[in-house]
PDB file of N, CA and C in Angstrom:
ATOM      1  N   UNK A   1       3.731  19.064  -9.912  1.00  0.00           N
ATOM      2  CA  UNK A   1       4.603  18.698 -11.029  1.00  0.00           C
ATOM      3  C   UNK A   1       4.544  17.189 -11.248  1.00  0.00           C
ATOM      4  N   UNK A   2       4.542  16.886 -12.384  1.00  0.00           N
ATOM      5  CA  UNK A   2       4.457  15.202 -12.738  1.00  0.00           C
ATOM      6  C   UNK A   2       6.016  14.835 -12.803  1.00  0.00           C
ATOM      7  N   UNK A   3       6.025  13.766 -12.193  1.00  0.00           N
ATOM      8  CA  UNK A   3       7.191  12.833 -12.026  1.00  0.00           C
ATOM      9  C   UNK A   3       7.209  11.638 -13.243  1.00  0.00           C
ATOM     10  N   UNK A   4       8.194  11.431 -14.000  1.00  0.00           N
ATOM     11  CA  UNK A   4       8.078  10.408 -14.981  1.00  0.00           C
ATOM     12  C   UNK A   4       9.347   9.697 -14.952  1.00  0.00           C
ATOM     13  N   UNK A   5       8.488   8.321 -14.920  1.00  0.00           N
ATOM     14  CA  UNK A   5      10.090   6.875 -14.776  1.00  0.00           C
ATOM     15  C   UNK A   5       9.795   6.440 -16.528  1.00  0.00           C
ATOM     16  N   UNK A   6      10.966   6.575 -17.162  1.00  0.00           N
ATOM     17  CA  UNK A   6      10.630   5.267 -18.587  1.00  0.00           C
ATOM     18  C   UNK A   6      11.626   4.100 -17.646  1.00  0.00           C
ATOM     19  N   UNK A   7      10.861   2.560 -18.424  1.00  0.00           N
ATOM     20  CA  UNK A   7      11.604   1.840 -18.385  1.00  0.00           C
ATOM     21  C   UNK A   7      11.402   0.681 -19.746  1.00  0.00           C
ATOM     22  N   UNK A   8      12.311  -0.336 -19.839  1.00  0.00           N
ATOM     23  CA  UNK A   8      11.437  -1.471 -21.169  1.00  0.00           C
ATOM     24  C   UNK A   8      12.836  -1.457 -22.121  1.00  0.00           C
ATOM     25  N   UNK A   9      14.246  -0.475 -21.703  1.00  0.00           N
ATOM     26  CA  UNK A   9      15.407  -0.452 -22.675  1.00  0.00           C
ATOM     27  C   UNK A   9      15.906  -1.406 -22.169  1.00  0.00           C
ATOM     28  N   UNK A  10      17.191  -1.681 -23.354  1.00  0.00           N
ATOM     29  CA  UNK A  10      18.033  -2.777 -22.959  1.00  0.00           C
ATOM     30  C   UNK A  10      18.542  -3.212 -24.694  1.00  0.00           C
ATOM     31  N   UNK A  11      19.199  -4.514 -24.418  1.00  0.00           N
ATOM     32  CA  UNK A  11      20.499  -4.457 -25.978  1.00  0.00           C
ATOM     33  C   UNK A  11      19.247  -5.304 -26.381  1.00  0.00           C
ATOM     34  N   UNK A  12      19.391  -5.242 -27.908  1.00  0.00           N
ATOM     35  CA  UNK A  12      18.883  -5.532 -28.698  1.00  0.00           C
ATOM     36  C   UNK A  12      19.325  -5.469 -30.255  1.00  0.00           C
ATOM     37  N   UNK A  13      19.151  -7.007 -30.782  1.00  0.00           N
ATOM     38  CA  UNK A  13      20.118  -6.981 -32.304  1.00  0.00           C
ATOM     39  C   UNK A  13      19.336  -6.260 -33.319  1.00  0.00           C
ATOM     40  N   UNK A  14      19.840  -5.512 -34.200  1.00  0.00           N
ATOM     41  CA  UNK A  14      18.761  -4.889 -35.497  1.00  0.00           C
ATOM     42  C   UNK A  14      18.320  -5.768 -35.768  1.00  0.00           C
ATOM     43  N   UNK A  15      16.843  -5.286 -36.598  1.00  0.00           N
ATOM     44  CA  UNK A  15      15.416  -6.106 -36.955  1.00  0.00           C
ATOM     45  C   UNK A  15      14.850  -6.039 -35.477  1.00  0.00           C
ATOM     46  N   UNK A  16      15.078  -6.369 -34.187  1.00  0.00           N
ATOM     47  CA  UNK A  16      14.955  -6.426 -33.518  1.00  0.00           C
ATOM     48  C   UNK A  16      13.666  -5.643 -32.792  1.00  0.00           C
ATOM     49  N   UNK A  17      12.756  -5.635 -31.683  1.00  0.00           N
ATOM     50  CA  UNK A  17      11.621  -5.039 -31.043  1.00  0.00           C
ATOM     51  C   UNK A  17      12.040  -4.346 -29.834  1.00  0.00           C
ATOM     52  N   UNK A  18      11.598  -3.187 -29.211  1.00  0.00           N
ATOM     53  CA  UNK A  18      11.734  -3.116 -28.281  1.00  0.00           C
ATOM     54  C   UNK A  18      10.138  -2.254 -27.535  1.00  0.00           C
ATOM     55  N   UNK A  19       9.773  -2.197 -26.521  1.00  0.00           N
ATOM     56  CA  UNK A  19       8.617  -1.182 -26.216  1.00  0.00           C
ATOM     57  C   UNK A  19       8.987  -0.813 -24.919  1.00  0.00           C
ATOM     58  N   UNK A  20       9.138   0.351 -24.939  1.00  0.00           N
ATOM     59  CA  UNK A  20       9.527   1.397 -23.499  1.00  0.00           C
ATOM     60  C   UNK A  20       8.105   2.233 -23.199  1.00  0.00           C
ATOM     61  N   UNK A  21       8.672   2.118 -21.652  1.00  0.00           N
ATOM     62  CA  UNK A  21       6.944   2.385 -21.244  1.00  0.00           C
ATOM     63  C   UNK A  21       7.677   3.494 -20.279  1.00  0.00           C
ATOM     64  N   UNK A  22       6.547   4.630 -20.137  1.00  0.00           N
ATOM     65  CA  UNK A  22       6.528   5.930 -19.677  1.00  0.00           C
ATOM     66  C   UNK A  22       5.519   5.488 -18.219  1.00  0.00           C
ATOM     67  N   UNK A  23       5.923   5.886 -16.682  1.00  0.00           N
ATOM     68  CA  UNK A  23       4.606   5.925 -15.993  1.00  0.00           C
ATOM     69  C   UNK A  23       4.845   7.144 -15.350  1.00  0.00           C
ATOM     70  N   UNK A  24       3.641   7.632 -15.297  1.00  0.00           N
ATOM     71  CA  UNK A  24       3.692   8.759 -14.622  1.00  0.00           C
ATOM     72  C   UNK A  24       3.348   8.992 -13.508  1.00  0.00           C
ATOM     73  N   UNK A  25       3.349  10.407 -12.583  1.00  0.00           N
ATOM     74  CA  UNK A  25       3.089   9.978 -10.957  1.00  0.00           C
ATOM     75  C   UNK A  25       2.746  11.757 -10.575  1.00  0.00           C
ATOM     76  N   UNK A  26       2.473  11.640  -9.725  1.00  0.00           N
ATOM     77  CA  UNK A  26       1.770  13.410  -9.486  1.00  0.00           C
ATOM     78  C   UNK A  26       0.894  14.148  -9.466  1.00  0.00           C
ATOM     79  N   UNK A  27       0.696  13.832 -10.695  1.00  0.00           N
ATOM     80  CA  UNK A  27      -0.343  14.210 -11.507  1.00  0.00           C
ATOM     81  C   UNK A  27      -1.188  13.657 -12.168  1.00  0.00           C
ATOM     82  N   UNK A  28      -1.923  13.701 -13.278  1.00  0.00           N
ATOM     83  CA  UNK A  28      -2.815  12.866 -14.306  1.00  0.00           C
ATOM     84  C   UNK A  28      -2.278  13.441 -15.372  1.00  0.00           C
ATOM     85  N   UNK A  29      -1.695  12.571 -16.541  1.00  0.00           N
ATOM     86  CA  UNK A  29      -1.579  13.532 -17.835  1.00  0.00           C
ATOM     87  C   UNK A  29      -2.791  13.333 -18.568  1.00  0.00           C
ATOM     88  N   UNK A  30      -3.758  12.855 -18.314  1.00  0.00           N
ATOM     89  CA  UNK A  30      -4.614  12.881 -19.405  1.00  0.00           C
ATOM     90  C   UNK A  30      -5.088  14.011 -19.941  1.00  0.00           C
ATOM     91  N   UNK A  31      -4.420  14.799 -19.624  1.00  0.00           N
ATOM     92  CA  UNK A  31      -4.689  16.381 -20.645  1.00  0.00           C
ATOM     93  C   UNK A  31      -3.578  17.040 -20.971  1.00  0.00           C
ATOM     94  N   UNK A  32      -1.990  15.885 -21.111  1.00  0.00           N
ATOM     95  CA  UNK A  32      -1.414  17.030 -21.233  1.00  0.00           C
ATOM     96  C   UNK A  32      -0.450  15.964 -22.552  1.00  0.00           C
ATOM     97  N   UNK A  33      -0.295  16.856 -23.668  1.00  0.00           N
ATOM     98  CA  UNK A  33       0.547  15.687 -24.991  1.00  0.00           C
ATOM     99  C   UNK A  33       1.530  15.523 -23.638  1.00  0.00           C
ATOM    100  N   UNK A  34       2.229  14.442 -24.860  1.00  0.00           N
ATOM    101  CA  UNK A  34       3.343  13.601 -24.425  1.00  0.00           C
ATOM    102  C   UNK A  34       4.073  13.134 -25.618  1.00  0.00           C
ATOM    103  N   UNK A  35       5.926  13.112 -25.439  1.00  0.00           N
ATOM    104  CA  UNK A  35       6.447  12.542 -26.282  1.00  0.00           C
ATOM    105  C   UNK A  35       7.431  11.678 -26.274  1.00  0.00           C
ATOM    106  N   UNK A  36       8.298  11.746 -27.101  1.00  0.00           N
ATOM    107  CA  UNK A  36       9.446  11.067 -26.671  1.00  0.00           C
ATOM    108  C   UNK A  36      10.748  11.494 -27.323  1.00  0.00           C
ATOM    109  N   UNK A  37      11.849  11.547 -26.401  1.00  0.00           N
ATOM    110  CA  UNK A  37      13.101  12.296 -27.389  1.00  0.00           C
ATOM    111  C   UNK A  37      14.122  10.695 -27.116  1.00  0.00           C
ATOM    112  N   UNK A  38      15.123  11.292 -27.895  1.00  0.00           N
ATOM    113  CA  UNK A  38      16.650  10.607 -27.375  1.00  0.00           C
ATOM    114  C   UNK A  38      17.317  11.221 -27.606  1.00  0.00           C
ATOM    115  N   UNK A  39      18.897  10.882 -27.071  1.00  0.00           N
ATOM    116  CA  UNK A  39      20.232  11.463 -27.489  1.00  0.00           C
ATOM    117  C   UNK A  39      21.280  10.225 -27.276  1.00  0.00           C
ATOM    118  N   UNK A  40      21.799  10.518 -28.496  1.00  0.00           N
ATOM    119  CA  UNK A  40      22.848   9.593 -28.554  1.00  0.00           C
ATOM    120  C   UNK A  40      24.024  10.048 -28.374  1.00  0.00           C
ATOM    121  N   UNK A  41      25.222   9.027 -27.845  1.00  0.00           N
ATOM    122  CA  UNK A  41      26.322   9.699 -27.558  1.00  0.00           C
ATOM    123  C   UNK A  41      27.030  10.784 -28.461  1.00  0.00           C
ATOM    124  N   UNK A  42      28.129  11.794 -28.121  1.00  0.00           N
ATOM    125  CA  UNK A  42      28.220  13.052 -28.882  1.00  0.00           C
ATOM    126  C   UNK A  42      27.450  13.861 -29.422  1.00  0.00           C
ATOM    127  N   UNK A  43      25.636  13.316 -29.178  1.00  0.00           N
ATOM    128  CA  UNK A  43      24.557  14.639 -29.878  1.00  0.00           C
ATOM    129  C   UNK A  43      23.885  15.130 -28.840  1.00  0.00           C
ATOM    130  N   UNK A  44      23.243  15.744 -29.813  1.00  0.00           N
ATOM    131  CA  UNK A  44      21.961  16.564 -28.983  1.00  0.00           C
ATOM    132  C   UNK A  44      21.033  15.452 -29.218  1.00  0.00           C
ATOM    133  N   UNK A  45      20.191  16.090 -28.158  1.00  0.00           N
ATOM    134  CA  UNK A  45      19.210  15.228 -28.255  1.00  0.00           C
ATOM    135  C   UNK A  45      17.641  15.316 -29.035  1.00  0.00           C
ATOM    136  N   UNK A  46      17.271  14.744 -29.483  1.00  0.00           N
ATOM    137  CA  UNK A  46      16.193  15.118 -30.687  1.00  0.00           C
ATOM    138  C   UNK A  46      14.815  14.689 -30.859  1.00  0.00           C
ATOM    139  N   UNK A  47      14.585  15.151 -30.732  1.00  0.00           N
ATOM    140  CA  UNK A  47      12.832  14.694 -31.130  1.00  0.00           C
ATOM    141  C   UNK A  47      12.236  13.222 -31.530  1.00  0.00           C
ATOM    142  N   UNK A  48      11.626  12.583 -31.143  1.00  0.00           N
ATOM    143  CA  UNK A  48      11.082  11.047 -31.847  1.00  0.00           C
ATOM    144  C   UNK A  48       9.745  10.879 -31.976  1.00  0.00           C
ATOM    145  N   UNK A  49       9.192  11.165 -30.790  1.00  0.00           N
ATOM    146  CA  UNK A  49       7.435  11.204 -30.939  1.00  0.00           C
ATOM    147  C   UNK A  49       7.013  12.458 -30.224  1.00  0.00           C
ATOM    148  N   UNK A  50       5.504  12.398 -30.690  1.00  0.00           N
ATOM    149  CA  UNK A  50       4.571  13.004 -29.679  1.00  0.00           C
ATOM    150  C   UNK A  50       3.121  12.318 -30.205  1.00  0.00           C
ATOM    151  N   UNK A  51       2.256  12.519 -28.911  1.00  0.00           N
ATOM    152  CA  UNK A  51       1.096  12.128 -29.022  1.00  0.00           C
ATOM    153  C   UNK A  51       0.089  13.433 -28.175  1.00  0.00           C
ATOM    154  N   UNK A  52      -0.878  13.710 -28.780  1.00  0.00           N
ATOM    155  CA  UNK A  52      -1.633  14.634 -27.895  1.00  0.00           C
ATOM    156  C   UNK A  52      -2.444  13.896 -26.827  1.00  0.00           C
ATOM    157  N   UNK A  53      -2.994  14.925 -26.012  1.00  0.00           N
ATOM    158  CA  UNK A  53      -3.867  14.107 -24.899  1.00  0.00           C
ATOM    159  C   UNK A  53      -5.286  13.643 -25.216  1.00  0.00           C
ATOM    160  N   UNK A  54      -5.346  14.040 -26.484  1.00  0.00           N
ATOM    161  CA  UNK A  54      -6.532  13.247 -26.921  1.00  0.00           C
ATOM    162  C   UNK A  54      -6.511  11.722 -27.644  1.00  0.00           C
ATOM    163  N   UNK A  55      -5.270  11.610 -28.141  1.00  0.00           N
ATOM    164  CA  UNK A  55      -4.365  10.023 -28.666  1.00  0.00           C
ATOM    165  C   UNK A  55      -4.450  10.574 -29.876  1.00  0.00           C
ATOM    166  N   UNK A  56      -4.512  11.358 -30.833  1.00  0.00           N
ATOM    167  CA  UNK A  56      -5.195  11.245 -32.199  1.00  0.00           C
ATOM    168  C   UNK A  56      -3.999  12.113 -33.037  1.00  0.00           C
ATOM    169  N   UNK A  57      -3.662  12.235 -34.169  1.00  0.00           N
ATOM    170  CA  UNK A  57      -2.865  13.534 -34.654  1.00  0.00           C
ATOM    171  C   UNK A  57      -1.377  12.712 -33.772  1.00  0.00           C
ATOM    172  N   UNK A  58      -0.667  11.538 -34.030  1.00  0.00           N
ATOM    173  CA  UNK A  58       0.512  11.536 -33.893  1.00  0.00           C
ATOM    174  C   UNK A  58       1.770  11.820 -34.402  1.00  0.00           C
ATOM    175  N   UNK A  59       2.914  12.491 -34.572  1.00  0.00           N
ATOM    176  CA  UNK A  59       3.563  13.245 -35.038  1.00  0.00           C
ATOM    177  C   UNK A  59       5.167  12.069 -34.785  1.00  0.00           C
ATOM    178  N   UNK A  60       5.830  11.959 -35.518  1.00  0.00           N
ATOM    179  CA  UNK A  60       7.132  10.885 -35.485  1.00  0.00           C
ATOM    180  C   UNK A  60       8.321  11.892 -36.861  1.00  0.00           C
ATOM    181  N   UNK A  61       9.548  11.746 -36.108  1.00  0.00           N
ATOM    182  CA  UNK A  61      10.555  12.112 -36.848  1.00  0.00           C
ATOM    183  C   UNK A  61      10.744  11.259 -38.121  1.00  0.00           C
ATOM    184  N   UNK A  62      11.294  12.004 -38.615  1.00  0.00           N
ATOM    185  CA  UNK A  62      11.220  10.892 -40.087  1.00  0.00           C
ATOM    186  C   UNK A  62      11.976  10.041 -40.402  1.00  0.00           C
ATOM    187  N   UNK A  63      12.845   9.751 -39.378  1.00  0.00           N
ATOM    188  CA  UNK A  63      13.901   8.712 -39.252  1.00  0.00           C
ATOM    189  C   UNK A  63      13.433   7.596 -38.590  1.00  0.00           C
ATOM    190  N   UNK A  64      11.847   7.499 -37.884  1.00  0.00           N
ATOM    191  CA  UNK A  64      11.339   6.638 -37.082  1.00  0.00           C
ATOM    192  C   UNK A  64      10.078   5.970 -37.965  1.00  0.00           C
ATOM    193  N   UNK A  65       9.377   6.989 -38.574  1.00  0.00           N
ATOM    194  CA  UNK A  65       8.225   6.796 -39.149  1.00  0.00           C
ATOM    195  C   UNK A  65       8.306   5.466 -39.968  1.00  0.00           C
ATOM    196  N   UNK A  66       7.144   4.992 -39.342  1.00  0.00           N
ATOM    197  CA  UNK A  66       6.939   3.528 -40.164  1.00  0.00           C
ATOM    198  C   UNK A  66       7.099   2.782 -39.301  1.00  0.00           C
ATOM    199  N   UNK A  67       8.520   2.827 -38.308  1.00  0.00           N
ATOM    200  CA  UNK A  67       8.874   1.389 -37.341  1.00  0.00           C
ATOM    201  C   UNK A  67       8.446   1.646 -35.813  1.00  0.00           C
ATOM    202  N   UNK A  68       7.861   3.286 -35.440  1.00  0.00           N
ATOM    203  CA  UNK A  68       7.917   3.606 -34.121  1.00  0.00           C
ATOM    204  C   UNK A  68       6.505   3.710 -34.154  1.00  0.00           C
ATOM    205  N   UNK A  69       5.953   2.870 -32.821  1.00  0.00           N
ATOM    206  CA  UNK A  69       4.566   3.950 -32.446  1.00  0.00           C
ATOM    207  C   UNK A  69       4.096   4.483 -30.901  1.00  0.00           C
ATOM    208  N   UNK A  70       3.213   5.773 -31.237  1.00  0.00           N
ATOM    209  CA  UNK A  70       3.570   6.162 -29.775  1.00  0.00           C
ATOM    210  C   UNK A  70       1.863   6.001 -29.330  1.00  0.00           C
ATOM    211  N   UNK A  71       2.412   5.656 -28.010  1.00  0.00           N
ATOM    212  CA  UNK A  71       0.577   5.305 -27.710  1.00  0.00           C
ATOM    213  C   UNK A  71       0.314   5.818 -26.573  1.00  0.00           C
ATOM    214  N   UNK A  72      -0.873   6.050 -25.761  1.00  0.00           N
ATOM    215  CA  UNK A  72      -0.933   6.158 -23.920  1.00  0.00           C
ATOM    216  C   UNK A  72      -2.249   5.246 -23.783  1.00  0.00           C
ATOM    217  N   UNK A  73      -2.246   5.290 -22.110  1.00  0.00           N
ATOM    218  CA  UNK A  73      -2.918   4.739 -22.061  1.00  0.00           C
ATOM    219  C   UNK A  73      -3.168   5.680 -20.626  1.00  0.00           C
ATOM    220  N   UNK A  74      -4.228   6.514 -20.814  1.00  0.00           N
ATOM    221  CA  UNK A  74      -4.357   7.611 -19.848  1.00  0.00           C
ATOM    222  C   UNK A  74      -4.849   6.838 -18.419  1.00  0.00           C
ATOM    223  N   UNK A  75      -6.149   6.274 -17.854  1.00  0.00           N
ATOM    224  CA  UNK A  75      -6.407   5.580 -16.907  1.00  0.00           C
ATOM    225  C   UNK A  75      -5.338   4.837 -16.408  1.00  0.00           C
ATOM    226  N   UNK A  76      -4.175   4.452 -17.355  1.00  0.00           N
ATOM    227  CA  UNK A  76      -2.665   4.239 -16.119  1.00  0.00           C
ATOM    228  C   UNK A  76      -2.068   5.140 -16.363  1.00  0.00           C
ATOM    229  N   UNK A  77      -1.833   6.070 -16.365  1.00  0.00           N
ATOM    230  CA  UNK A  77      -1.457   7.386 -16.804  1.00  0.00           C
ATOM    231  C   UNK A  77       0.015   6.728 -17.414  1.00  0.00           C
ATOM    232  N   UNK A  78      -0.288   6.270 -18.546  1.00  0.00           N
ATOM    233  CA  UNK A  78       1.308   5.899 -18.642  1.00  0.00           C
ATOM    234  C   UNK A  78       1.308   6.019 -20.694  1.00  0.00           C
ATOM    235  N   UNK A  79       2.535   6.366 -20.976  1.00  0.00           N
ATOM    236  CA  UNK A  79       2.823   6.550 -22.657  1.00  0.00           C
ATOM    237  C   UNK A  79       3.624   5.247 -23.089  1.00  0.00           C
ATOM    238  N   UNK A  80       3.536   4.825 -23.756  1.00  0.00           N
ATOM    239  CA  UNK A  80       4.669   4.178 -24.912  1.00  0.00           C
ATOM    240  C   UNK A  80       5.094   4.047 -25.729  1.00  0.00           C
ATOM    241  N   UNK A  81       5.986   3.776 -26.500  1.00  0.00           N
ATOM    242  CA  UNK A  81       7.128   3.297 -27.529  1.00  0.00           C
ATOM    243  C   UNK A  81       7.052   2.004 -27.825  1.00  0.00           C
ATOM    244  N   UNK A  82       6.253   1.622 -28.806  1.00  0.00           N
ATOM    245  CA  UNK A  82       6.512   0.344 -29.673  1.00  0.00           C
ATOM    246  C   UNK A  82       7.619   0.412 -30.797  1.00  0.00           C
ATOM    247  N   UNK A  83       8.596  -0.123 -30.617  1.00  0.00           N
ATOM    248  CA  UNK A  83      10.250   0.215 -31.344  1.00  0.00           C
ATOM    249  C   UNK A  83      10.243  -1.086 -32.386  1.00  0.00           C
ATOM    250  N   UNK A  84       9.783  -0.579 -33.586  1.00  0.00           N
ATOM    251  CA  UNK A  84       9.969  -2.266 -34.500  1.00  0.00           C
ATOM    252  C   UNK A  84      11.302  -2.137 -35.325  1.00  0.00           C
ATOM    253  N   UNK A  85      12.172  -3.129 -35.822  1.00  0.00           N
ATOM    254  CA  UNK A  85      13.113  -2.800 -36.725  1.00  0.00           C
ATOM    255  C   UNK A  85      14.086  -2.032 -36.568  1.00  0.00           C
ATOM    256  N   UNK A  86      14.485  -2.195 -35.248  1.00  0.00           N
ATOM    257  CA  UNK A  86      15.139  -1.244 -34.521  1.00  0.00           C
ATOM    258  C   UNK A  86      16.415  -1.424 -35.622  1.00  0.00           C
ATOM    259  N   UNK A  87      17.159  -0.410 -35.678  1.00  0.00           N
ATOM    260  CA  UNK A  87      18.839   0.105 -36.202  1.00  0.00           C
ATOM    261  C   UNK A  87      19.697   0.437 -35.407  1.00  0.00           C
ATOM    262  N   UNK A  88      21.058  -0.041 -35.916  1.00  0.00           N
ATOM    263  CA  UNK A  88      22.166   0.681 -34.870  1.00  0.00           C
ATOM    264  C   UNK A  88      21.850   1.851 -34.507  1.00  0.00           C
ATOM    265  N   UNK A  89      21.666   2.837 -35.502  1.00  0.00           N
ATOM    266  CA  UNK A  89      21.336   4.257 -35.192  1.00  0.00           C
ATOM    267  C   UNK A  89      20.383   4.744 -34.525  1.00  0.00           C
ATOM    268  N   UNK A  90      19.642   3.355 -34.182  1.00  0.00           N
ATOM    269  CA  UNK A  90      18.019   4.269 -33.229  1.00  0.00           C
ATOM    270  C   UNK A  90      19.009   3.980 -31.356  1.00  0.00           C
ATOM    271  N   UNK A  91      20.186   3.498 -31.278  1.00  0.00           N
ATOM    272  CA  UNK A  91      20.970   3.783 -29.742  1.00  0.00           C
ATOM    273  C   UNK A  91      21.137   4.853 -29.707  1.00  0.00           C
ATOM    274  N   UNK A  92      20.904   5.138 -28.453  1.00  0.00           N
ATOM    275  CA  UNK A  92      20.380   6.078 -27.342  1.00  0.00           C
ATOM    276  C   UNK A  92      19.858   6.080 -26.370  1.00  0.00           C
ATOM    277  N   UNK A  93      20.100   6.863 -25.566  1.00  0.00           N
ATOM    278  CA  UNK A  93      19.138   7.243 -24.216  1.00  0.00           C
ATOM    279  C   UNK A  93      17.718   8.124 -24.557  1.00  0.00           C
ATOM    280  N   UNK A  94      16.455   6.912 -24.252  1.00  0.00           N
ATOM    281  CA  UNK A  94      15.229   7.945 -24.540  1.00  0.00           C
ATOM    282  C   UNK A  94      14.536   8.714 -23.856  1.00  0.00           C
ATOM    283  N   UNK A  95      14.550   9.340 -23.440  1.00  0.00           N
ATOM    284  CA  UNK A  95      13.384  10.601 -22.659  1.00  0.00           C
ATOM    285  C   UNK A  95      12.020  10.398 -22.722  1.00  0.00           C
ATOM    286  N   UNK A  96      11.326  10.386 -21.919  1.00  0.00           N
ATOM    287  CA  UNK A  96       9.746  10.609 -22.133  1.00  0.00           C
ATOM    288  C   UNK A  96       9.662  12.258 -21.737  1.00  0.00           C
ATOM    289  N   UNK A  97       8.820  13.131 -22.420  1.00  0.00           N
ATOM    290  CA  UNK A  97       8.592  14.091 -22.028  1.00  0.00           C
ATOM    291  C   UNK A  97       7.238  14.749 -21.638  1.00  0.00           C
ATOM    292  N   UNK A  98       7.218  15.630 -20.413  1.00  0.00           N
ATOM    293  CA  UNK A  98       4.962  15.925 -20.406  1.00  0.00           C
ATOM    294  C   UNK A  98       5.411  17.217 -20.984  1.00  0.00           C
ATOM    295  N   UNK A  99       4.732  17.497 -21.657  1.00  0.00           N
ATOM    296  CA  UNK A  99       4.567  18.911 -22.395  1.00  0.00           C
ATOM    297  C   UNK A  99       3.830  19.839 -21.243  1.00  0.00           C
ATOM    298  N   UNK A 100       3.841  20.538 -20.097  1.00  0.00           N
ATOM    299  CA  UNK A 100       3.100  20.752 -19.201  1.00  0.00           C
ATOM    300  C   UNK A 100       4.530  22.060 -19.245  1.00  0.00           C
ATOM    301  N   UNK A 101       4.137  23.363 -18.506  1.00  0.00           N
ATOM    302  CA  UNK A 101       4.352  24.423 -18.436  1.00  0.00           C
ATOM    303  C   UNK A 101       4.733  24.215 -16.670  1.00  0.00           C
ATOM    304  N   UNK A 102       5.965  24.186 -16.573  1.00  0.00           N
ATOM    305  CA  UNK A 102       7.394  23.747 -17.547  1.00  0.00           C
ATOM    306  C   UNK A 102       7.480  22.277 -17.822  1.00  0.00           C
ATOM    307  N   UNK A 103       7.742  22.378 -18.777  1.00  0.00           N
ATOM    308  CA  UNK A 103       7.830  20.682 -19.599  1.00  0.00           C
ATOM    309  C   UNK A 103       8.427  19.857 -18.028  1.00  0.00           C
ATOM    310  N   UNK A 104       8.268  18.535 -18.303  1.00  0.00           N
ATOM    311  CA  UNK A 104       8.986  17.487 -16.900  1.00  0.00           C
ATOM    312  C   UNK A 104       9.492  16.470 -18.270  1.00  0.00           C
ATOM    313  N   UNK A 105      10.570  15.749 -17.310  1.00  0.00           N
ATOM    314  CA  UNK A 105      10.806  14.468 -18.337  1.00  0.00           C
ATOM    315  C   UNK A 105      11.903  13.867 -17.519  1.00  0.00           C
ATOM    316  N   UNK A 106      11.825  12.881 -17.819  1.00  0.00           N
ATOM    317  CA  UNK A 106      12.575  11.518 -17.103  1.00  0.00           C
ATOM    318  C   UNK A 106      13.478  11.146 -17.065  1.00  0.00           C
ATOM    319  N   UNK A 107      14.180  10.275 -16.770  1.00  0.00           N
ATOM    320  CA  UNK A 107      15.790  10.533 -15.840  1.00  0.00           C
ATOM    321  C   UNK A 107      16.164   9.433 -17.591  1.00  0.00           C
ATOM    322  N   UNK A 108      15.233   8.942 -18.009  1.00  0.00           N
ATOM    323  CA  UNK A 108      15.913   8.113 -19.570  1.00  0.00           C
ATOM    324  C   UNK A 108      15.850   6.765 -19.366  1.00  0.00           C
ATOM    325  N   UNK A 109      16.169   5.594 -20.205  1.00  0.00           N
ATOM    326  CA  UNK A 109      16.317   4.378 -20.328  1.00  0.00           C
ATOM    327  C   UNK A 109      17.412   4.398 -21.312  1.00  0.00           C
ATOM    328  N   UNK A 110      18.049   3.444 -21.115  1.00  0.00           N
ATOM    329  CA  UNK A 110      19.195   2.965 -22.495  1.00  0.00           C
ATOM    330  C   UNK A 110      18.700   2.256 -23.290  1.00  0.00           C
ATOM    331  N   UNK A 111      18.656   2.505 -24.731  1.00  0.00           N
ATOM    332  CA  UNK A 111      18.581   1.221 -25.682  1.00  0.00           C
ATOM    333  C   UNK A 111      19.723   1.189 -26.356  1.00  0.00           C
ATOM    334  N   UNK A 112      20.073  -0.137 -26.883  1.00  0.00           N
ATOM    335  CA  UNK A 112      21.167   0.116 -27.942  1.00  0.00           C
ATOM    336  C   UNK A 112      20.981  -1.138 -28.475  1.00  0.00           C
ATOM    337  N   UNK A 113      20.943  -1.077 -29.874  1.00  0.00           N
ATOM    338  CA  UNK A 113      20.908  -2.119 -30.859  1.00  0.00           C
ATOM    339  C   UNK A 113      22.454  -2.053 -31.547  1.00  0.00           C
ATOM    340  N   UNK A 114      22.789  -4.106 -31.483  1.00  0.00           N
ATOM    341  CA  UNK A 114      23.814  -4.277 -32.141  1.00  0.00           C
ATOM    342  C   UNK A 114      23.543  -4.674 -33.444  1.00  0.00           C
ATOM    343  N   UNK A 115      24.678  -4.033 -34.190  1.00  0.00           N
ATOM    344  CA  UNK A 115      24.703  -4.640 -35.794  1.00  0.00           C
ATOM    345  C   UNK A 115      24.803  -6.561 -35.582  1.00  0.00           C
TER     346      UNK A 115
END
């Protein structure tokens, strides 16, 4: 089973950058997609990226598209989150997730952007 740490959150004012990095351990994902969720306080938690294990065909919620990008970098077996233009509304706790049978995913990072 793959083990996954995100780390790279922390406060940050809107307009603002952030990039959270996924590493992984266990295993190799280089064959297995990867994404990224969050949940913010009182929700569920929801979908933000994915990337396949080939890098190509990236997929972003439409509340992200444009300011988020999701990347890996398989030989460190590790994913990321380039966060541009961050919004109050992109706070949350983010998840990295391995799409692997049964999915694994990570204990989270905090971000939170102030107005």
């Amino acid at each position: 089973q793959v083990q996954l740490v995100e780390s790279g959150g922390g406060l940050v004012q809107a307009g603002g950058s952030l990039r959270l990095t996924c590493a992984a351990s266990g295993r190799t994902i280089r064959n297995t997609d990867m994404g990224w969720y969050r949940q913010a306080p009182g929700k569920e938690r929801e979908f933000v990226a994915r990337i396949p294990w080939y890098g190509a065909t990236t997929r972003y919620a439409d509340s992200v598209k444009g300011r988020f990008t999701i990347s890996r970098d398989n030989p460190k077996n590790t994913v990321y989150l380039q966060m541009n233009s961050l919004k109050p509304e992109d706070t949350a706790i983010y998840y990295c997730a391995a799409f692997t049978a049964p999915s694994a995913w990570g204990q989270g990072t905090q971000v939170t952007v102030s107005s």
